[in-house]
C-alpha atoms as a PDB file:
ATOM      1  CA  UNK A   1       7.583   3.427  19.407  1.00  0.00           C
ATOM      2  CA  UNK A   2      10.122   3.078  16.959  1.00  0.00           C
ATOM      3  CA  UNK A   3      10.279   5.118  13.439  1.00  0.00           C
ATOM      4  CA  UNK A   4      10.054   1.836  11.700  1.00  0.00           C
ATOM      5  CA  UNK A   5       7.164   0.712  13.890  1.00  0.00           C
ATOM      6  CA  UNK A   6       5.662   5.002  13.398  1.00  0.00           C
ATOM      7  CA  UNK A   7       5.760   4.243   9.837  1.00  0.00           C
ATOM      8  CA  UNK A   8       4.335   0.789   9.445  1.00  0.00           C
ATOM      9  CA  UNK A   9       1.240   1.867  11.872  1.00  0.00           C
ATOM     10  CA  UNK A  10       0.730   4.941   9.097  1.00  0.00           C
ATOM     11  CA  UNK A  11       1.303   2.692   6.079  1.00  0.00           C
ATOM     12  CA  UNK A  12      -1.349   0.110   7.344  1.00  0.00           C
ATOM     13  CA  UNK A  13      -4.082   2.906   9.073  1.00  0.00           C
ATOM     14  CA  UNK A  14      -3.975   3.766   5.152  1.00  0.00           C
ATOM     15  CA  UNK A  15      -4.438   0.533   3.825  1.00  0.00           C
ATOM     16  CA  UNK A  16      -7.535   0.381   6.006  1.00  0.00           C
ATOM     17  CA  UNK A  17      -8.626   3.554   4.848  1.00  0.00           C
ATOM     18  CA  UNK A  18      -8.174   3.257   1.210  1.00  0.00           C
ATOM     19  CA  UNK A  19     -11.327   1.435   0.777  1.00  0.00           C
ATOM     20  CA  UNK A  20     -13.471   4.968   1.355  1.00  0.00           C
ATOM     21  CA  UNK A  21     -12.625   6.130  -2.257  1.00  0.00           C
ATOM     22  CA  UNK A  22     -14.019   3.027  -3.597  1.00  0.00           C
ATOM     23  CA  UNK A  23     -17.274   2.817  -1.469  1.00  0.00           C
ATOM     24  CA  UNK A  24     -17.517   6.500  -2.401  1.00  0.00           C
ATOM     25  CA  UNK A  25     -17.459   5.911  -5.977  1.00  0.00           C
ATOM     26  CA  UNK A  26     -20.004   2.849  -5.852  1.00  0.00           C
ATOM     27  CA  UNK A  27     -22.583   4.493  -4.054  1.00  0.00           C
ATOM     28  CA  UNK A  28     -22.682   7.798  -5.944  1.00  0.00           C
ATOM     29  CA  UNK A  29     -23.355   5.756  -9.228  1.00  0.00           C
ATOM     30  CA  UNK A  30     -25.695   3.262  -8.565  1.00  0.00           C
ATOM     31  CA  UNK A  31     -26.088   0.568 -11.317  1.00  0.00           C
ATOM     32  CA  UNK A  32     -29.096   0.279 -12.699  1.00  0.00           C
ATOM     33  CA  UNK A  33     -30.622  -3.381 -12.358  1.00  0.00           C
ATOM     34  CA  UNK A  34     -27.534  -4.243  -9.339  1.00  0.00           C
ATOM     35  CA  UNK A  35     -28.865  -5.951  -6.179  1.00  0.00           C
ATOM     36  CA  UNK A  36     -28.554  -3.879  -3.035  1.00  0.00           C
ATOM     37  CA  UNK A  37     -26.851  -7.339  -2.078  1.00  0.00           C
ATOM     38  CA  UNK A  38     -24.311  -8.112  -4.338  1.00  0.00           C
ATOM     39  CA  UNK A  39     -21.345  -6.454  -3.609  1.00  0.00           C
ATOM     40  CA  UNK A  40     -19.030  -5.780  -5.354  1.00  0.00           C
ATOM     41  CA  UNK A  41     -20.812  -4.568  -8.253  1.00  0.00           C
ATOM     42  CA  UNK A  42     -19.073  -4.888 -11.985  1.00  0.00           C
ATOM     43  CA  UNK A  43     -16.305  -2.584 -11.837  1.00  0.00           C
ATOM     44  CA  UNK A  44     -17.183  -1.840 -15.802  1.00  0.00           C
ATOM     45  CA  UNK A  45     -20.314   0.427 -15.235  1.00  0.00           C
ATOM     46  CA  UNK A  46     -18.386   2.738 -12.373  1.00  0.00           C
ATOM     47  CA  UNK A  47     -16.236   6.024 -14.036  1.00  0.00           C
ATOM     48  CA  UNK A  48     -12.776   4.990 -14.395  1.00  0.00           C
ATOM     49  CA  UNK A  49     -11.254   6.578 -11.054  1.00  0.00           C
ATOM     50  CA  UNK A  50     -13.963   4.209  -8.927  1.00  0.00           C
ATOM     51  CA  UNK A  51     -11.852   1.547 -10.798  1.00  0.00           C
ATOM     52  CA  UNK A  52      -8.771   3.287  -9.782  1.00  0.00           C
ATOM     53  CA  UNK A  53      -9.804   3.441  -6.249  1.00  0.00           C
ATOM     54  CA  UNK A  54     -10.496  -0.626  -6.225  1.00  0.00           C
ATOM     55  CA  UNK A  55      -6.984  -1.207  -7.395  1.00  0.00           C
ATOM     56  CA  UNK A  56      -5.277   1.013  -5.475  1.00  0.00           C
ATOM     57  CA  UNK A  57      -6.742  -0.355  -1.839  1.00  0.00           C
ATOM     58  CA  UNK A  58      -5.756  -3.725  -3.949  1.00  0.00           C
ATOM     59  CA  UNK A  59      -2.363  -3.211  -4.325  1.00  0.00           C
ATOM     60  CA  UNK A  60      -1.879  -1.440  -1.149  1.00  0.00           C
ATOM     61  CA  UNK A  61      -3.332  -4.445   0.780  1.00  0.00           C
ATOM     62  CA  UNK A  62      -0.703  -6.771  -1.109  1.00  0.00           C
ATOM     63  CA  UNK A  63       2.410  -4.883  -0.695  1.00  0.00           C
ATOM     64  CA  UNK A  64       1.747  -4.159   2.922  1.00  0.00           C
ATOM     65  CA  UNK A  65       1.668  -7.695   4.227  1.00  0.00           C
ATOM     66  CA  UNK A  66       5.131  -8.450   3.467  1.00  0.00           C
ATOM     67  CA  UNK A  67       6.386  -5.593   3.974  1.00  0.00           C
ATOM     68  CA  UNK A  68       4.845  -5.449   7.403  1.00  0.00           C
ATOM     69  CA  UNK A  69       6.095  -9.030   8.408  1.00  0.00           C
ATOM     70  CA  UNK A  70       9.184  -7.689   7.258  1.00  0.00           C
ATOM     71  CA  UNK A  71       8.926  -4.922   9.913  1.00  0.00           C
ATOM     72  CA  UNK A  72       7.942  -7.004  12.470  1.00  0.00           C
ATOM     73  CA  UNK A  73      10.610  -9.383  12.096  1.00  0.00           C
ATOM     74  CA  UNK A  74      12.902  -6.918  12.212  1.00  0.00           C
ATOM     75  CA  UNK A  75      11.460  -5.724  15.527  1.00  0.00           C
ATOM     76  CA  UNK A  76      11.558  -8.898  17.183  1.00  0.00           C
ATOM     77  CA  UNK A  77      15.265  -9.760  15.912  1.00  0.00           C
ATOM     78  CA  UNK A  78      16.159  -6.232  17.177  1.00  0.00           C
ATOM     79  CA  UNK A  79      17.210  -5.368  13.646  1.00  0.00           C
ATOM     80  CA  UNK A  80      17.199  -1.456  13.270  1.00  0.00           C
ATOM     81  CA  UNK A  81      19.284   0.464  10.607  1.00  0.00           C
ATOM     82  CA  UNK A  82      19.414   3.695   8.954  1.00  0.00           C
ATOM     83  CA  UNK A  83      18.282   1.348   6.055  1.00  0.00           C
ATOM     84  CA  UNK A  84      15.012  -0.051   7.692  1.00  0.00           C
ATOM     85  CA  UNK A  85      14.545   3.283   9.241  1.00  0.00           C
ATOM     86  CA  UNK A  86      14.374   4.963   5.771  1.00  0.00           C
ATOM     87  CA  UNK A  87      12.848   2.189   3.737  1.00  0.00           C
ATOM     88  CA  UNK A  88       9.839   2.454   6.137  1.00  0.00           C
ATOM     89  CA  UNK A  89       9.862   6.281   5.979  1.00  0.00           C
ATOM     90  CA  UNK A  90       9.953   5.811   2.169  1.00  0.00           C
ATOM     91  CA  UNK A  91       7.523   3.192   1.758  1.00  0.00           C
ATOM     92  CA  UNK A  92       4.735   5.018   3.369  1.00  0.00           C
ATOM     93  CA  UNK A  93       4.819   8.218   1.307  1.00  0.00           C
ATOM     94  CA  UNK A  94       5.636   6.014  -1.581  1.00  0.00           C
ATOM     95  CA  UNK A  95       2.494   4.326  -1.381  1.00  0.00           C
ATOM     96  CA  UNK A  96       0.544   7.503  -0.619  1.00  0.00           C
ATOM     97  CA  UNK A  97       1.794   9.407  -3.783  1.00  0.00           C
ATOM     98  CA  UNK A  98       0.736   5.538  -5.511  1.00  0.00           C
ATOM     99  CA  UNK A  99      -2.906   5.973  -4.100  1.00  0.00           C
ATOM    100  CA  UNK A 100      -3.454  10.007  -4.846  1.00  0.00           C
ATOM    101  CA  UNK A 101      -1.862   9.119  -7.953  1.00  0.00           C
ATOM    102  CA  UNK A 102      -3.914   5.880  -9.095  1.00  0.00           C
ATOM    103  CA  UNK A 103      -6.616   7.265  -8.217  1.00  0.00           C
ATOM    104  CA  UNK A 104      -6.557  10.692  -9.462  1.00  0.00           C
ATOM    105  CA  UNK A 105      -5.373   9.129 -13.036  1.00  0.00           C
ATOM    106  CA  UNK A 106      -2.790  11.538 -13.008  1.00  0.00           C
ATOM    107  CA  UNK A 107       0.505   8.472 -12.194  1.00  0.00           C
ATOM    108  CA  UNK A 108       0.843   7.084 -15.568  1.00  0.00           C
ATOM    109  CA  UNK A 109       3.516   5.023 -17.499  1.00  0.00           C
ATOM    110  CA  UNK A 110       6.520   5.119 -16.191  1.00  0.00           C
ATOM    111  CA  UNK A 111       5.720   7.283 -12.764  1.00  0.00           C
ATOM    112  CA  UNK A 112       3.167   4.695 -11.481  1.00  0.00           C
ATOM    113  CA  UNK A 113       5.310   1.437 -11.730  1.00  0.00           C
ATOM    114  CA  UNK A 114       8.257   3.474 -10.838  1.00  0.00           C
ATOM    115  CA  UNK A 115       6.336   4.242  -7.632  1.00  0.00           C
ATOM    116  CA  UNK A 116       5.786   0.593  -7.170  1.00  0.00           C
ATOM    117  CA  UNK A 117       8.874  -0.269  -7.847  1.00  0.00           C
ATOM    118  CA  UNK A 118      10.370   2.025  -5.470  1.00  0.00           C
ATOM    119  CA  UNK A 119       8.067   0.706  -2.648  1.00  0.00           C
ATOM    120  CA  UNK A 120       9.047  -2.970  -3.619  1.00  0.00           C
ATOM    121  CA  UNK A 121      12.664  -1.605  -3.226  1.00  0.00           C
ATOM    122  CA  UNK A 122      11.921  -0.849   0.304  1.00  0.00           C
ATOM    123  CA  UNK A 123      10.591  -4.340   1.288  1.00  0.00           C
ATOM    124  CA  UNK A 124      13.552  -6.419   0.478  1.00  0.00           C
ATOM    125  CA  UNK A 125      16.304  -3.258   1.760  1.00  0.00           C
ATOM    126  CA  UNK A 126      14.409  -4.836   5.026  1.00  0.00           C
ATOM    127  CA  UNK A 127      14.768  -8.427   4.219  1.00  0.00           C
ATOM    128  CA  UNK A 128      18.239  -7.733   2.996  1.00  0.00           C
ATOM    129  CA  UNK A 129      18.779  -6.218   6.294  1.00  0.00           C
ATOM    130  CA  UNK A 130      17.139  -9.048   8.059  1.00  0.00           C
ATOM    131  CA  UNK A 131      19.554 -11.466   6.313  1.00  0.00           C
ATOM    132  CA  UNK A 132      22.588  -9.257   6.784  1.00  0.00           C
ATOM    133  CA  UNK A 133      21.592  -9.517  11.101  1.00  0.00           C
ATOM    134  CA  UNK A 134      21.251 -13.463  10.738  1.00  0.00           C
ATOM    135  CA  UNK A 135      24.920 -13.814  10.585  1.00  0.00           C
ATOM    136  CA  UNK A 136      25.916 -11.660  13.801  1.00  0.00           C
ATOM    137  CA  UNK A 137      23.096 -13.106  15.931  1.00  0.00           C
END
């Protein structure tokens, strides 16, 4: 398997993970007068990092999509650079110091967009990449 491909396979076993936090969170405070049923419960009677949590797996889930298309365009145009190589590599522990960091509280203004910023960075060094190959191919 390829580092880019290494990467991407961590990056997305995370984004299905990152929902754990969350479900944590709701079911150690249950909501008084909340249907066993409806789900997801009002994010406004959960402690702030349960909130956190539910964002984070958000965002994770949205920046991951393109950047995994990304990937796997790359892969199937046989487009492999020390630039994809490292933008992978970067955007998973990007987006894992975003989720301990959301979470926890402790990524605030400016570290938190920086770190998305950084990760958004990664995805279009790919596309850029991508675009770059379209002319030799």
């Amino acid at each position: 398997m390829t580092i880019e491909f290494t990467y991407l396979t961590l990056t997305l076993m995370l984004a299905a993970s990152l929902w754990i936090p969350y479900i944590v969170g709701v079911n150690t405070h249950p909501q008084d007068g909340v249907d066993s049923f409806e789900r997801p419960p009002a994010l406004t009677g959960f402690p702030p990092w349960v909130h956190r949590a539910h964002r984070a797996h958000l965002n994770l889930i949205e920046t991951a999509m393109p950047f995994a298309a990304l990937l796997l365009m790359a892969h199937i145009l046989d487009v492999s650079t020390p630039v994809t190589i490292w933008a992978a590599v970067a955007f998973f522990w990007l987006r894992v110091i975003h989720a301990i960091g959301m979470i926890s509280g402790i990524a605030r203004f400016p570290a938190r967009p920086l770190i998305f910023l950084l990760s958004w960075l990664c995805t279009l060094a790919v596309g850029v990449q991508l675009l770059l190959s379209s002319g030799t191919g």
